[in-house]
Structure formats: C-alpha cells, structure tokens
Protein backbone atom coordinates (compact mmCIF):
# COMPACT_ATOMS: atom_id res chain seq x y z
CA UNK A 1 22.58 22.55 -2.03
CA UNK A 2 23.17 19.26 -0.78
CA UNK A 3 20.13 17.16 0.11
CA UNK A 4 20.18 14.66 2.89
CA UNK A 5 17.30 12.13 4.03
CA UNK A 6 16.86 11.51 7.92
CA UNK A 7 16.09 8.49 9.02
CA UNK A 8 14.33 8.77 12.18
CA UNK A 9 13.63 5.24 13.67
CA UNK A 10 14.32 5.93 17.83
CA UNK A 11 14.73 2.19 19.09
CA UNK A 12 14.67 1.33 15.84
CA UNK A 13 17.58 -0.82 14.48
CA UNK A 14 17.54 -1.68 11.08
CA UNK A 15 16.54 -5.24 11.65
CA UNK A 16 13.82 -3.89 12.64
CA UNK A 17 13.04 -1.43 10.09
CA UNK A 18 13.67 -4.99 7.92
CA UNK A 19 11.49 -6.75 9.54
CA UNK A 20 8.43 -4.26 9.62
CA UNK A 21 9.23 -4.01 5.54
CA UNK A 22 8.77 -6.97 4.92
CA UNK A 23 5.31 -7.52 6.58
CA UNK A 24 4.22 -4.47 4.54
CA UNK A 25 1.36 -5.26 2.14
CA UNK A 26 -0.36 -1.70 1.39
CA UNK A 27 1.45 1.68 0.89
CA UNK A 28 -1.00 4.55 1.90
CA UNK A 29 -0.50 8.09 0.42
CA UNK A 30 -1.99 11.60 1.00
CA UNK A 31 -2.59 13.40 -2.37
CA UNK A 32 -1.75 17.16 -2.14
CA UNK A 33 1.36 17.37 -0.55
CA UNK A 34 2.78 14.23 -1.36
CA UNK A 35 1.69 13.23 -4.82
CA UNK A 36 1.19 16.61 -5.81
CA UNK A 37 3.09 19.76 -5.16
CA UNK A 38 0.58 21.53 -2.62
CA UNK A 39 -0.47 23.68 -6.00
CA UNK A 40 -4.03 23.52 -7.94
CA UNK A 41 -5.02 25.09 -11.05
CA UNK A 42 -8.29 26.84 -10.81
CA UNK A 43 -10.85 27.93 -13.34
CA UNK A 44 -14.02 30.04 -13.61
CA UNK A 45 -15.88 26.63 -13.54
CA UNK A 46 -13.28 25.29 -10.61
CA UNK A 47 -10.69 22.55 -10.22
CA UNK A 48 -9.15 22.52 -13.96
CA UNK A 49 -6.16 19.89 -12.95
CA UNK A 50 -3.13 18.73 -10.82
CA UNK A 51 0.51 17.93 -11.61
CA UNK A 52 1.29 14.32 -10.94
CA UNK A 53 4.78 13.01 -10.71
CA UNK A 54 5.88 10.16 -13.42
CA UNK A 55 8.19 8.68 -10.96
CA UNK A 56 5.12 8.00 -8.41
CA UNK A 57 3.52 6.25 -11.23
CA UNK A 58 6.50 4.20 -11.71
CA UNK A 59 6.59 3.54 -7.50
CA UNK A 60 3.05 2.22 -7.68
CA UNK A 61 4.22 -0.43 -10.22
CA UNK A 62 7.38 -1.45 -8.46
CA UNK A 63 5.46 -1.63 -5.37
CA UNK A 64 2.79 -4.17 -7.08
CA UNK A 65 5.64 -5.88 -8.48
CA UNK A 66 7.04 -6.96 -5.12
CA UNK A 67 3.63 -8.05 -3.74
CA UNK A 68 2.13 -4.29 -1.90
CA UNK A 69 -0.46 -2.48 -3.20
CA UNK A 70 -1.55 0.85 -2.85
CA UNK A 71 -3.58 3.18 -2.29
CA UNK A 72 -4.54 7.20 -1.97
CA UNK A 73 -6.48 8.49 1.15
CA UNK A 74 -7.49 12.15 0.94
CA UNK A 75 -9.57 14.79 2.56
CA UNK A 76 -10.83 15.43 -1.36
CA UNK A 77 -13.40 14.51 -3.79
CA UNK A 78 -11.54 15.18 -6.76
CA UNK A 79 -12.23 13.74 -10.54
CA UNK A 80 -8.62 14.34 -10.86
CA UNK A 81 -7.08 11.95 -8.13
CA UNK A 82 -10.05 9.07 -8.97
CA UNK A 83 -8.68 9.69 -12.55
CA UNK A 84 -5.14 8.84 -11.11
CA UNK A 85 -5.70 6.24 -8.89
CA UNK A 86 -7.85 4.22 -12.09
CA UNK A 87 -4.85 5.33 -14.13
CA UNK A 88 -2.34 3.41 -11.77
CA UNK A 89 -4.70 0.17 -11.33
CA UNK A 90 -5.16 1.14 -7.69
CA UNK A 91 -7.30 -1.21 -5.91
CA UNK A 92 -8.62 1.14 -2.87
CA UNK A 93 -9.04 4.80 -3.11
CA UNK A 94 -10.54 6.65 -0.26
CA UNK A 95 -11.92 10.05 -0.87
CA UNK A 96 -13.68 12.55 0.84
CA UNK A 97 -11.46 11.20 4.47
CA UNK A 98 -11.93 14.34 7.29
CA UNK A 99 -10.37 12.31 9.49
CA UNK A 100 -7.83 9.97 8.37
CA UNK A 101 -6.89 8.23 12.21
CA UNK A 102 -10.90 7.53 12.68
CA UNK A 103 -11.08 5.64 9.22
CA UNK A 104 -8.22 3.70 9.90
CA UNK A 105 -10.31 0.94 11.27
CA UNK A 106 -12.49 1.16 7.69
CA UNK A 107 -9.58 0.42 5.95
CA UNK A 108 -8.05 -2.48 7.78
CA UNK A 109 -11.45 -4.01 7.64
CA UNK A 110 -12.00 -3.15 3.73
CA UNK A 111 -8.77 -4.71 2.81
CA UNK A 112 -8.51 -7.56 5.47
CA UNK A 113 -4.86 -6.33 6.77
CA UNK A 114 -3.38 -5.57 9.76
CA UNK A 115 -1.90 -2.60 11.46
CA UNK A 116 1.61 -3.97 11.15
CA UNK A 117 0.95 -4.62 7.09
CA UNK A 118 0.55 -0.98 6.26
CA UNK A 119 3.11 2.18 5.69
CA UNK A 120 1.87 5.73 5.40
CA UNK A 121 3.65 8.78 3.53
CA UNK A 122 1.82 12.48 4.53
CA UNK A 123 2.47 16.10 4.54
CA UNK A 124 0.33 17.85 6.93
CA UNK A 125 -1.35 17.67 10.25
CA UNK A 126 -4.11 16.16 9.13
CA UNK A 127 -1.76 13.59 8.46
CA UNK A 128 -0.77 13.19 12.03
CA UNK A 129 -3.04 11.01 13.62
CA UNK A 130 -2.56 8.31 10.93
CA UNK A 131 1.11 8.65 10.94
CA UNK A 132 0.83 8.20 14.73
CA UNK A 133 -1.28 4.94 14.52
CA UNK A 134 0.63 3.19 11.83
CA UNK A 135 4.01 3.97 13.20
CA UNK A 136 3.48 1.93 15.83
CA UNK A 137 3.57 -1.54 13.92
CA UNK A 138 4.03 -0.41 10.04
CA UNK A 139 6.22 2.23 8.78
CA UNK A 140 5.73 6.17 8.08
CA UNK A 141 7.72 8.83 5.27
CA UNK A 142 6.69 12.45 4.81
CA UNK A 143 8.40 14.52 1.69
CA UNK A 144 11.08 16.88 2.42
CA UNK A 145 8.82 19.92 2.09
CA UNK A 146 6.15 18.42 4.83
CA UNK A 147 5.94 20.73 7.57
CA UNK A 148 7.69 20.18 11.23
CA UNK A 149 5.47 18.30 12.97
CA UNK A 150 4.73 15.49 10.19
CA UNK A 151 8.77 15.57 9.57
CA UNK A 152 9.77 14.89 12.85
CA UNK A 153 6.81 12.09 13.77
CA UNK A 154 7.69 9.82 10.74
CA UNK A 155 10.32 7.07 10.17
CA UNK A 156 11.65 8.38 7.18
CA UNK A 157 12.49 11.98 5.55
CA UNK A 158 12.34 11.87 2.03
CA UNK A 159 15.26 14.48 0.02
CA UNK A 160 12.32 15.11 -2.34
CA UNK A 161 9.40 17.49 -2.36
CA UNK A 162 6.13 16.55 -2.96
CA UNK A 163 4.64 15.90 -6.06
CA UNK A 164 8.59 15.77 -7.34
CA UNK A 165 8.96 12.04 -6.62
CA UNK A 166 8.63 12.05 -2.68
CA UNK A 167 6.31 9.12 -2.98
CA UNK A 168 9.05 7.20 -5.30
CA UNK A 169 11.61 7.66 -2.74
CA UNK A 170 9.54 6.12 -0.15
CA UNK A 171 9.08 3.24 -1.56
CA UNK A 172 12.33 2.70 -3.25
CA UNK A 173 13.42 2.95 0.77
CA UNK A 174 11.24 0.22 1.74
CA UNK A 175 11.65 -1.85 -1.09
CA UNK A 176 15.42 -1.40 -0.29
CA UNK A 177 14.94 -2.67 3.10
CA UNK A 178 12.98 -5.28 1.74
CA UNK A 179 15.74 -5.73 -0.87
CA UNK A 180 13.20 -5.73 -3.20
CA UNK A 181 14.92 -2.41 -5.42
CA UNK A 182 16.01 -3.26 -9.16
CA UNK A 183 19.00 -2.43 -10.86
CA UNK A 184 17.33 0.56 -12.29
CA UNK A 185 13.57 1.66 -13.57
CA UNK A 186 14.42 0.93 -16.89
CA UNK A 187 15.18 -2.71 -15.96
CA UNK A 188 12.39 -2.98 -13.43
CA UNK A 189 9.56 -1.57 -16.23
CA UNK A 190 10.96 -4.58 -18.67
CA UNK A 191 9.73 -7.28 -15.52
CA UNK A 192 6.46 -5.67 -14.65
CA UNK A 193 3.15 -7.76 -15.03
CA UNK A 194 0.39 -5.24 -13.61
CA UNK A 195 -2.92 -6.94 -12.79
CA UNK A 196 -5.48 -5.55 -13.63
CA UNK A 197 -7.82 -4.60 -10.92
CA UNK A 198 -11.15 -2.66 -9.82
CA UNK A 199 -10.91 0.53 -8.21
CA UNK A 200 -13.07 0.13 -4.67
CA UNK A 201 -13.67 3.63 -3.86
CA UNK A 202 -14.62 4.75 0.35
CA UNK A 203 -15.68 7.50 1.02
C-alpha cells in the first residue's frame, strides 16, 4: 500500500511554512500515540514498560543539533516516559498535563518562548486544544494513525504511525523546511555535540 503525507497548510504557502520553521525553537510531543504505539504492557504490580521508537531518539538529536529543543507533554505520570525524556537530554518534561491548551501559558513562561517559537505533534482529542493554539503562529503534525479530528486540524500528516517514527518524520519535515536535514542519519550522528542538560519536570 502506498503511503502518502498531506500537507494541510490552507493559506499557507510554503514561504510561509519556511518562515514559521525557522522561528521554531521547541518541538512539543504527546507520548502515547505519538512516541509510542497507543499499546502498554501491564503487570500484576502495573505499568511494566512502553515501546519507544529509535528513530524519535535520533529526531530529538537532529533537532538539538539545529538549535530546537524538545520536549514531551502528557496526561501521564509515568517512570517510563521521565526515564525517556532523561535518556534523550530533554530539558522540559511535563507530566501529569489534563489539559494541555490551559498549560500552554506554563510553558511559554517556563521556557521564555513565544507562541510563534513552538510546533506540536499529537494523536488525540486531548490534543486538540493545543494543536489549535499553536497552529496559529507555530506549526502542528499528528501521525498517520491519529484519529480524524487531530488529522484534519494539523499542518502536517505524517505516512508513519505512532511510536513507528511519526515523531522523526515531523521533524525531518521541519528541519527540511528549515533546510536544516543531513545527507543521511548516519552522517548527521557523526556531527552531533549533545549538551548535556537538566531535566525540569511540570507537572
């Protein structure tokens, strides 16, 4: 089956979409759904683990590499996703987030950027109000597997499911715009430099 992204920009040219790219200074990601495929393993004692994509990994580093962090925002307070967000040097990590739209304003404040600065990748319609904020100025993705709604309010349709590289697609797309992408990861691991950083966890 042939996959094919949709780019859905409206009035959007792709000046624009250039332009907005290139203010971009923090990628913002759901975590089930996006980084992970919507699946949990379960134990007697509860949450045993989640399946994380490699790729993603390598899109955090890529994304640091050209100057924009990032960061995980989640309804959750998982071990497992503070675990992943330390693992990829993330500087912000905001668990425990009912409502994503009203803590908007928490993170612009905790990381001294503006609406325009940010992008935003969900799945769900919890997603929504977020996704309709940041559109506005910044720029928005959803995985191919996200459901109607969040597919047809975002800028960008990723070919990829979550938790299969969805988030790695995203940002190769803006660092594309940005023409930021390298040759290929191999290429792009050999430049990398990651700072190393403190994890400032919201809740």
């Amino acid at each position: 089956m042939v996959r094919r992204n949709r780019i859905r920009t409206g009035s959007l040219t792709r000046k624009e979409l250039a332009k907005r790219a290139s203010a971009i200074r923090l990628v913002l990601t759901d975590n089930d759904g996006v980084l992970t495929d919507t699946g949990v393993y379960y134990s007697p004692t509860g949450e045993a683990f989640k399946r994380f994509s490699i790729r993603d990994g390598m899109a955090v580093r890529l994304l640091r590499e050209a100057g924009i962090e990032t960061a995980i925002i989640t309804g959750e307070n998982s071990p497992s996703v503070r675990r992943r967000a330390e693992k990829l040097k993330m500087r912000f990590l905001y668990l425990g987030i009912e409502d994503k739209r009203l803590h908007l304003d928490n993170i612009l404040s905790s990381t001294k950027l503006e609406l325009a600065e940010l992008a935003f990748i969900g799945d769900d319609v919890n997603d929504l109000g977020i996704i309709e904020a940041i559109r506005t100025h910044g720029l928005t993705g959803a995985p191919s597997d996200a459901i109607g709604a969040v597919r047809d309010a975002v800028h960008y349709r990723c070919t990829i499911e979550g938790g299969k590289g969805a988030f790695r697609e995203f940002a190769d797309w803006i660092l594309l715009l940005r023409g930021q992408v390298a040759s290929t990861p191999a290429q792009a691991q050999n430049k990398l430099t990651v700072a190393q950083t403190s994890l400032k966890v919201s809740a």
